[in-house]
PDB file of N, CA and C in Angstrom:
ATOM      1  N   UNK A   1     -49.418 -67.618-133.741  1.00  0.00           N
ATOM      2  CA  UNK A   1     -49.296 -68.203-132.430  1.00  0.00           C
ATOM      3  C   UNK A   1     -47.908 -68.835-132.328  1.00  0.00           C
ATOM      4  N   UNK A   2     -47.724 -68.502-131.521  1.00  0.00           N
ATOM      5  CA  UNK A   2     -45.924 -68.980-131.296  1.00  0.00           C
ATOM      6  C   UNK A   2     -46.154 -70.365-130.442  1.00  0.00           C
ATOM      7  N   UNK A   3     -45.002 -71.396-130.991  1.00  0.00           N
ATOM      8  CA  UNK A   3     -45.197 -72.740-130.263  1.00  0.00           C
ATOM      9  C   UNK A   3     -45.307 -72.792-128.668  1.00  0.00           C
ATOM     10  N   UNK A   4     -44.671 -71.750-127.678  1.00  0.00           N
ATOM     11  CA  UNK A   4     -45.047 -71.563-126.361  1.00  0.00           C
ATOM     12  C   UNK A   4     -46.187 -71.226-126.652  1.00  0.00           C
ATOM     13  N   UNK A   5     -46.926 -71.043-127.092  1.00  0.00           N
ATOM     14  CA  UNK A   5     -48.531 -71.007-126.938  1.00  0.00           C
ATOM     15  C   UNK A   5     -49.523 -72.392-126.922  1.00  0.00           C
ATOM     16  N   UNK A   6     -48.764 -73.001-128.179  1.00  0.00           N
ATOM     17  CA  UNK A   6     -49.372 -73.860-128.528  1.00  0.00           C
ATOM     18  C   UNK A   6     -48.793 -74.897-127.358  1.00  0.00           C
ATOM     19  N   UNK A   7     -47.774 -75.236-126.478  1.00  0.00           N
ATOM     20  CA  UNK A   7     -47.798 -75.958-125.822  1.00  0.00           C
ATOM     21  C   UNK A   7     -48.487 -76.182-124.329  1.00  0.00           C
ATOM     22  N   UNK A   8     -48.586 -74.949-124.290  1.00  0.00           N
ATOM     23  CA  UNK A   8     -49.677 -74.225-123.174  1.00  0.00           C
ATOM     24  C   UNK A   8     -51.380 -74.620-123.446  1.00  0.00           C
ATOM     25  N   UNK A   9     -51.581 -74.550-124.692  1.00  0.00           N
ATOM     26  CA  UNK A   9     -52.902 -74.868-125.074  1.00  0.00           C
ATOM     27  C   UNK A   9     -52.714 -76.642-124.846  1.00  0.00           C
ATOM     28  N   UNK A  10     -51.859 -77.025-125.554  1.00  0.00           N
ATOM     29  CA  UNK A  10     -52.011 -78.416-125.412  1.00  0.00           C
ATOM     30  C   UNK A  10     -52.126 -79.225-123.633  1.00  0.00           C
ATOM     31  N   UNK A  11     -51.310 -78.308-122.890  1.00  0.00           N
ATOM     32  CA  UNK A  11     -51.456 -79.080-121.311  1.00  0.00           C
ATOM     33  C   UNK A  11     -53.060 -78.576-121.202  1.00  0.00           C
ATOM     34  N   UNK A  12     -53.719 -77.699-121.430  1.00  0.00           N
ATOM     35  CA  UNK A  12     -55.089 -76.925-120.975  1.00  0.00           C
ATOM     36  C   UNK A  12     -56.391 -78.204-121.900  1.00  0.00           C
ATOM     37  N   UNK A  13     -55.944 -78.243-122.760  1.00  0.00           N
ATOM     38  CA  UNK A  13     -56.421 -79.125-124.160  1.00  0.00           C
ATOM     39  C   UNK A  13     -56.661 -81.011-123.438  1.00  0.00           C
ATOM     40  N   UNK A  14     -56.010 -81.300-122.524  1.00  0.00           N
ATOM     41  CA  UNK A  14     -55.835 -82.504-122.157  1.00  0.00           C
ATOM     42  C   UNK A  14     -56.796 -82.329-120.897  1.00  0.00           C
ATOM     43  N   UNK A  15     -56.712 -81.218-120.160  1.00  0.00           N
ATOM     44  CA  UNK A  15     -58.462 -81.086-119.116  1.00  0.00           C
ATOM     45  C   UNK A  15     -59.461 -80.798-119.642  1.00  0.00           C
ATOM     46  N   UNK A  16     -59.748 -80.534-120.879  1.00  0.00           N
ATOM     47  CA  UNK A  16     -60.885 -80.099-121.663  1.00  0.00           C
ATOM     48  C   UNK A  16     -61.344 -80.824-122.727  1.00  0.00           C
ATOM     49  N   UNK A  17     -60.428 -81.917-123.023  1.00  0.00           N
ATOM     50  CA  UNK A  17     -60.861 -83.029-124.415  1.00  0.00           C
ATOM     51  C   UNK A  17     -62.074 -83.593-123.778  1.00  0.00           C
ATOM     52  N   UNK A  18     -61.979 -84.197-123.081  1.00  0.00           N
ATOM     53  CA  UNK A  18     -63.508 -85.201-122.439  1.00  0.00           C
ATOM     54  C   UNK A  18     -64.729 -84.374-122.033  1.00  0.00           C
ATOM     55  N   UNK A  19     -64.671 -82.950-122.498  1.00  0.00           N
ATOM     56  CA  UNK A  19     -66.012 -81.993-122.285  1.00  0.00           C
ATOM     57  C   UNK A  19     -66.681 -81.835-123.313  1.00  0.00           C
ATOM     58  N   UNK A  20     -65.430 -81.107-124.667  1.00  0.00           N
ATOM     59  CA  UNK A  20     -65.140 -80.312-125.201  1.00  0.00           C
ATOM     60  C   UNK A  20     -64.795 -81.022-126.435  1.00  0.00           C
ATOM     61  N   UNK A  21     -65.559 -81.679-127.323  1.00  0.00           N
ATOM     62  CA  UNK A  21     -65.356 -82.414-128.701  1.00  0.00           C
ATOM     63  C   UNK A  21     -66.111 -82.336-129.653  1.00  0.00           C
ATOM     64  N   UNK A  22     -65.830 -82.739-131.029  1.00  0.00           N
ATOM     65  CA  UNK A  22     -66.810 -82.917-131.791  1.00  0.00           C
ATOM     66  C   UNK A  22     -67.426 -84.366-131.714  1.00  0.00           C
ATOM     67  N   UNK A  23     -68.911 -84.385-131.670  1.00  0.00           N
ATOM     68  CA  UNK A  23     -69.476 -85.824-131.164  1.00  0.00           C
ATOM     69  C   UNK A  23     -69.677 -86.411-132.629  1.00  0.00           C
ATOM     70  N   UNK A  24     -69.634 -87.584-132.454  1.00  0.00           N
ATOM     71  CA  UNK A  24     -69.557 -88.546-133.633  1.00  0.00           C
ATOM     72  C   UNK A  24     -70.581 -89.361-133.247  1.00  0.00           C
ATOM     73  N   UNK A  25     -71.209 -89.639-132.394  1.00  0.00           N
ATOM     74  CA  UNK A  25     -71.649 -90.632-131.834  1.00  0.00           C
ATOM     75  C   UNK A  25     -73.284 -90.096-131.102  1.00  0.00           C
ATOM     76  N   UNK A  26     -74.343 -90.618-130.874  1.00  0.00           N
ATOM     77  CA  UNK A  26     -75.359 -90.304-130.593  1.00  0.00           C
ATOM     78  C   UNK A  26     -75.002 -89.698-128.891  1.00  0.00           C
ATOM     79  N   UNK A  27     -74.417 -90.647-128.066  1.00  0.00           N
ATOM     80  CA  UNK A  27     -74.193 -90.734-126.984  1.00  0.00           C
ATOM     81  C   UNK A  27     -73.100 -89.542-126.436  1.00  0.00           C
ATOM     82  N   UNK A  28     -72.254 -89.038-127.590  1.00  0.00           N
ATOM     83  CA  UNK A  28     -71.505 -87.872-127.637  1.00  0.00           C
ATOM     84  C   UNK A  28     -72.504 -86.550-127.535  1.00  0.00           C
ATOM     85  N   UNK A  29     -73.406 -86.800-128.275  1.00  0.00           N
ATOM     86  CA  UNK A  29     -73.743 -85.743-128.559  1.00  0.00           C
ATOM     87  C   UNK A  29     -74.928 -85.264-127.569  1.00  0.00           C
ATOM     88  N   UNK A  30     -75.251 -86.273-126.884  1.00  0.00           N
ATOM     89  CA  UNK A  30     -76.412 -86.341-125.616  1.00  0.00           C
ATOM     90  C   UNK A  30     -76.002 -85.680-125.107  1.00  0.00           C
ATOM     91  N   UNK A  31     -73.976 -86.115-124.485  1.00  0.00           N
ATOM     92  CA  UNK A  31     -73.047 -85.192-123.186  1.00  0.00           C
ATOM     93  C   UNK A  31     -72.784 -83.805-123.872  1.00  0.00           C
ATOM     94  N   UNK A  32     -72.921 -83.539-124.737  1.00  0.00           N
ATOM     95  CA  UNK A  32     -72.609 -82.168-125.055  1.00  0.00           C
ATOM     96  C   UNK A  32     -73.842 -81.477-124.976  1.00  0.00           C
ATOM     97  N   UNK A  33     -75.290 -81.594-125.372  1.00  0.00           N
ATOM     98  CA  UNK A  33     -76.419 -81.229-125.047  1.00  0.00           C
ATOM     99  C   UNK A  33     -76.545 -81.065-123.687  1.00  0.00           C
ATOM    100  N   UNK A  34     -76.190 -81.868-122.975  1.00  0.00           N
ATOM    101  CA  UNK A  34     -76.272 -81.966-121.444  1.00  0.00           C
ATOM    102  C   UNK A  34     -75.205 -80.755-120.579  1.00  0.00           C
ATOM    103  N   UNK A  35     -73.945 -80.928-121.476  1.00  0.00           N
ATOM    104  CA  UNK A  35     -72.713 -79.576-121.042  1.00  0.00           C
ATOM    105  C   UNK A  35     -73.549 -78.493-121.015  1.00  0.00           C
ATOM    106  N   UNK A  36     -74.070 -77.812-123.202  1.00  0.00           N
ATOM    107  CA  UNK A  36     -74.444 -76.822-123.271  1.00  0.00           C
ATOM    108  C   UNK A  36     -75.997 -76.359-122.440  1.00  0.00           C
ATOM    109  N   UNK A  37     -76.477 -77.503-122.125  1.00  0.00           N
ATOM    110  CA  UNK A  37     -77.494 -77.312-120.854  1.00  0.00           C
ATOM    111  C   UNK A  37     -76.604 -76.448-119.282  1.00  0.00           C
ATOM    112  N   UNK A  38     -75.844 -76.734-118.947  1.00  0.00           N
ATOM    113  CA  UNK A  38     -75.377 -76.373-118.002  1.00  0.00           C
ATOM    114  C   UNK A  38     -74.403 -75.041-118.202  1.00  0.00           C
ATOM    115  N   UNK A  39     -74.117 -74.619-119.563  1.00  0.00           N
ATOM    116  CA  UNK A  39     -73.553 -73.588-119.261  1.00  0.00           C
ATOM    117  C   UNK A  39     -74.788 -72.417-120.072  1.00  0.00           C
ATOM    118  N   UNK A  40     -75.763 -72.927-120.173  1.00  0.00           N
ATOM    119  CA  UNK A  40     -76.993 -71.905-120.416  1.00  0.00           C
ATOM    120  C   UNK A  40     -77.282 -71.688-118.675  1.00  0.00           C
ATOM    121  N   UNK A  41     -77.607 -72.906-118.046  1.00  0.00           N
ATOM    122  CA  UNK A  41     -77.708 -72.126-116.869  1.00  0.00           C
ATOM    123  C   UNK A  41     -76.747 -70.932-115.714  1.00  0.00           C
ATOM    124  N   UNK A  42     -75.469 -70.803-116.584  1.00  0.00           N
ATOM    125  CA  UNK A  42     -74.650 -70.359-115.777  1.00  0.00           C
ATOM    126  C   UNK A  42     -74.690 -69.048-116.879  1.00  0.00           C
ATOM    127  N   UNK A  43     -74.469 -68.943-117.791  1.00  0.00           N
ATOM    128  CA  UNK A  43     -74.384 -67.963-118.819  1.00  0.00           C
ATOM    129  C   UNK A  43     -75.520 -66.864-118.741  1.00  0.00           C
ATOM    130  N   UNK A  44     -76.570 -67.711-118.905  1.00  0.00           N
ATOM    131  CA  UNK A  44     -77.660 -67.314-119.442  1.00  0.00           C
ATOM    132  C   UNK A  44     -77.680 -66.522-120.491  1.00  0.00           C
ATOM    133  N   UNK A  45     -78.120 -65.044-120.737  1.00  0.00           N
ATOM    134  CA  UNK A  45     -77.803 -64.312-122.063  1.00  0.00           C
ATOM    135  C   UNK A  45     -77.051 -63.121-121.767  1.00  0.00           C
ATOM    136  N   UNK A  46     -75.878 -63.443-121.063  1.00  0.00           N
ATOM    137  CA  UNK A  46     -74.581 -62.457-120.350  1.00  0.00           C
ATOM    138  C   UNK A  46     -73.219 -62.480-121.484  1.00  0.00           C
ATOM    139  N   UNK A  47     -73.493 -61.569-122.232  1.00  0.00           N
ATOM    140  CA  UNK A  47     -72.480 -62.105-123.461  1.00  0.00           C
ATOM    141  C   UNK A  47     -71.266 -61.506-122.632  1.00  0.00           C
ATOM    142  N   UNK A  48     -71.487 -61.127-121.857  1.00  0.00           N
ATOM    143  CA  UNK A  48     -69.804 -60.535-121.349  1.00  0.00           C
ATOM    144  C   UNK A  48     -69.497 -61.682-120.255  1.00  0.00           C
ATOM    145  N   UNK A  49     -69.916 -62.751-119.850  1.00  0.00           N
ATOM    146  CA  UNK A  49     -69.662 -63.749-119.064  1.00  0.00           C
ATOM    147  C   UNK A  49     -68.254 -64.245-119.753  1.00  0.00           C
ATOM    148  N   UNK A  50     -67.412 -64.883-119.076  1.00  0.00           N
ATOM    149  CA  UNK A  50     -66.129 -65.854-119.447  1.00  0.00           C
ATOM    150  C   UNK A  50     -66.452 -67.371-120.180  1.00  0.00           C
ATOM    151  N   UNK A  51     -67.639 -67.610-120.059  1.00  0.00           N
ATOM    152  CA  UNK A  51     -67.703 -68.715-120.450  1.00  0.00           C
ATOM    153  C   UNK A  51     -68.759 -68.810-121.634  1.00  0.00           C
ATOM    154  N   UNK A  52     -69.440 -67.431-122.304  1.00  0.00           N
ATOM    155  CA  UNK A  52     -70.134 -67.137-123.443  1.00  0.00           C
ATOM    156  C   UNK A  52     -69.429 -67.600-124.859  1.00  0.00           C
ATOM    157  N   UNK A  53     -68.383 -67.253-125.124  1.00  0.00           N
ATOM    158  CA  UNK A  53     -67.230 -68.084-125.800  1.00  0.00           C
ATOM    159  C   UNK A  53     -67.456 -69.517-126.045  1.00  0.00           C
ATOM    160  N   UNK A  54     -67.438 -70.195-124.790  1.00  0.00           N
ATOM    161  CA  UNK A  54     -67.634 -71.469-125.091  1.00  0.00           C
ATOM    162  C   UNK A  54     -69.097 -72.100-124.919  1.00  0.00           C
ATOM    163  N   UNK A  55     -69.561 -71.234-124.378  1.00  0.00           N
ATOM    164  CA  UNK A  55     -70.940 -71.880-124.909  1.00  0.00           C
ATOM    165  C   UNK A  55     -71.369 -72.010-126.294  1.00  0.00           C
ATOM    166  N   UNK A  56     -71.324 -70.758-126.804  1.00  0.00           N
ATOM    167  CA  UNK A  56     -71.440 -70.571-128.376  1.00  0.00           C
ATOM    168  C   UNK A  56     -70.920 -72.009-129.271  1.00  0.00           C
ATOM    169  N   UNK A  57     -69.608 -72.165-128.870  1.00  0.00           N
ATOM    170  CA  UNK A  57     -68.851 -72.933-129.612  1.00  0.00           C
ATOM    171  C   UNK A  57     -69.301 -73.879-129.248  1.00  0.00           C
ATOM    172  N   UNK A  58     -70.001 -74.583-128.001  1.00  0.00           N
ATOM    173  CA  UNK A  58     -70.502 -75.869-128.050  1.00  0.00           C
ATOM    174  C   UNK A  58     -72.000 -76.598-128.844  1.00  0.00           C
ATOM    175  N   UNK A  59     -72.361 -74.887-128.886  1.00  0.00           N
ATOM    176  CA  UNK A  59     -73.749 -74.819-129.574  1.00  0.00           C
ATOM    177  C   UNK A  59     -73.472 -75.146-131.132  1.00  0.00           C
ATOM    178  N   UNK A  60     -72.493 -74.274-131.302  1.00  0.00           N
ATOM    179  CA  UNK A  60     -71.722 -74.449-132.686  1.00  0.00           C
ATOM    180  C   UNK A  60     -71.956 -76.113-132.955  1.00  0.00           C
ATOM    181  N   UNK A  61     -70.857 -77.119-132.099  1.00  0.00           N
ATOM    182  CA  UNK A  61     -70.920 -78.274-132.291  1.00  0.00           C
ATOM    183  C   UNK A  61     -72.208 -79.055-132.472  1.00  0.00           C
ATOM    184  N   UNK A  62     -73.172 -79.391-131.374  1.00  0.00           N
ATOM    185  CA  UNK A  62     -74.412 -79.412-131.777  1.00  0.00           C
ATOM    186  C   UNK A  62     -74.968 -79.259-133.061  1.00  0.00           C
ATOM    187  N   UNK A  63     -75.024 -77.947-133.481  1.00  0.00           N
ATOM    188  CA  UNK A  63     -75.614 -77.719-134.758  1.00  0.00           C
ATOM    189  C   UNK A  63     -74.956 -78.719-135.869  1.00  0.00           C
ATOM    190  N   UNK A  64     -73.718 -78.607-136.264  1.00  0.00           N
ATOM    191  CA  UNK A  64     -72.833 -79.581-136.583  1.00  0.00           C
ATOM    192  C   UNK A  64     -73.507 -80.564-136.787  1.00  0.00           C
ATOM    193  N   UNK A  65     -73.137 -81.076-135.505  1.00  0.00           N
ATOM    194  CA  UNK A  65     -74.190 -82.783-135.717  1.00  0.00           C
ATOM    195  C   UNK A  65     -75.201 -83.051-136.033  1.00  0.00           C
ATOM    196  N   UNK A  66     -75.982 -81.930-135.467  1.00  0.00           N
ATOM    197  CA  UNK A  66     -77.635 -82.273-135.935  1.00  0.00           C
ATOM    198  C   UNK A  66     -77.792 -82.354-137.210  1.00  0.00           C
ATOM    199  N   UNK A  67     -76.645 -81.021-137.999  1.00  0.00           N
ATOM    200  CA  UNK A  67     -77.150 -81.073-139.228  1.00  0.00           C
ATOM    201  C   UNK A  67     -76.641 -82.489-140.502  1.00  0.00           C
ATOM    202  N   UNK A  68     -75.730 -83.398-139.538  1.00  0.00           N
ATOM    203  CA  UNK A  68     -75.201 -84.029-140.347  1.00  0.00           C
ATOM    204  C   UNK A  68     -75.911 -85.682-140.209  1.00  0.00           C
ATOM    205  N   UNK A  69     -76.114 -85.607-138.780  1.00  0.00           N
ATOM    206  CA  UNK A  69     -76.962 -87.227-138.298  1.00  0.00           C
ATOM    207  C   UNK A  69     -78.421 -87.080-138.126  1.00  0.00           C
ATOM    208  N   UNK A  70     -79.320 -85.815-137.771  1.00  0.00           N
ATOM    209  CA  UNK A  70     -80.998 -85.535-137.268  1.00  0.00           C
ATOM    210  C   UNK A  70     -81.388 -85.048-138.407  1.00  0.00           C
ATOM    211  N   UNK A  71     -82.397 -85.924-138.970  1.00  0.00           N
ATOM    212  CA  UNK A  71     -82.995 -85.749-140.167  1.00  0.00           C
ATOM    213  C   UNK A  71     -84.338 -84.562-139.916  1.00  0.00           C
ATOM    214  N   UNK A  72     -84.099 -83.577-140.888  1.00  0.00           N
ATOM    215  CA  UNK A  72     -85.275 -82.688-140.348  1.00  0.00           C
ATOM    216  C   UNK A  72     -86.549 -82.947-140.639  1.00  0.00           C
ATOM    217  N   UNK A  73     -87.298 -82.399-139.675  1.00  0.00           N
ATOM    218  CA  UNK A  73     -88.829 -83.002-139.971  1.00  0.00           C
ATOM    219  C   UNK A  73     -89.674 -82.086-140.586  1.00  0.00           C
ATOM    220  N   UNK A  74     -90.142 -82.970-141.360  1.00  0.00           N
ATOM    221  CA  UNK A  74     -91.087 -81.932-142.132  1.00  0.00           C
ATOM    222  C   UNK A  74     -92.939 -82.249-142.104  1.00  0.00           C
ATOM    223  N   UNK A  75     -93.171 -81.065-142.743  1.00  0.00           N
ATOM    224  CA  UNK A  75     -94.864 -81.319-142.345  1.00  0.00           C
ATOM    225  C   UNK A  75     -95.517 -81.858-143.175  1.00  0.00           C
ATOM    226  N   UNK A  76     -96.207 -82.793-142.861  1.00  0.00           N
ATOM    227  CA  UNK A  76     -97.579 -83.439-144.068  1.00  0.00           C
ATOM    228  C   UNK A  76     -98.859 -82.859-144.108  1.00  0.00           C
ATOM    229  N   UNK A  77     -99.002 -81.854-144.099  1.00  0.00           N
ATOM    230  CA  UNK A  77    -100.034 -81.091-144.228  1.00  0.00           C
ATOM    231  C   UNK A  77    -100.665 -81.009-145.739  1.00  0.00           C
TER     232      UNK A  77
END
């Protein structure tokens, strides 16, 4: 990637930080559940959509967190 790229990403990067993060925080991770809620409704299962890309990747994040702060539950059976 050539630095004209990367400076291009960075002006695009400054409308998309407050969507588009890794959540640290319970309350982070609510708004990103709540994003990837909204681009399931726009996506749905259209992998050729423009915004399938980033859904994935927000799902990505999610998982992330869950797997690092949501303790999994298990059965007492």
């Amino acid at each position: 990637m050539t630095n004209p790229d990367v400076m291009t990403l960075a002006v695009h990067w400054r409308e998309l930080a407050n969507t588009v993060f890794v959540p640290h925080t319970e309350a982070e991770y609510q708004r990103l559940v709540a994003f990837l809620d909204c681009l399931i409704d726009e996506v749905g299962e259209d992998d050729g959509h423009p915004l399938a890309s980033l859904m994935e990747l927000v799902g990505v994040l999610i998982e992330r967190y869950e797997d690092e702060y949501v303790p999994e539950l298990t059965s007492d059976t």
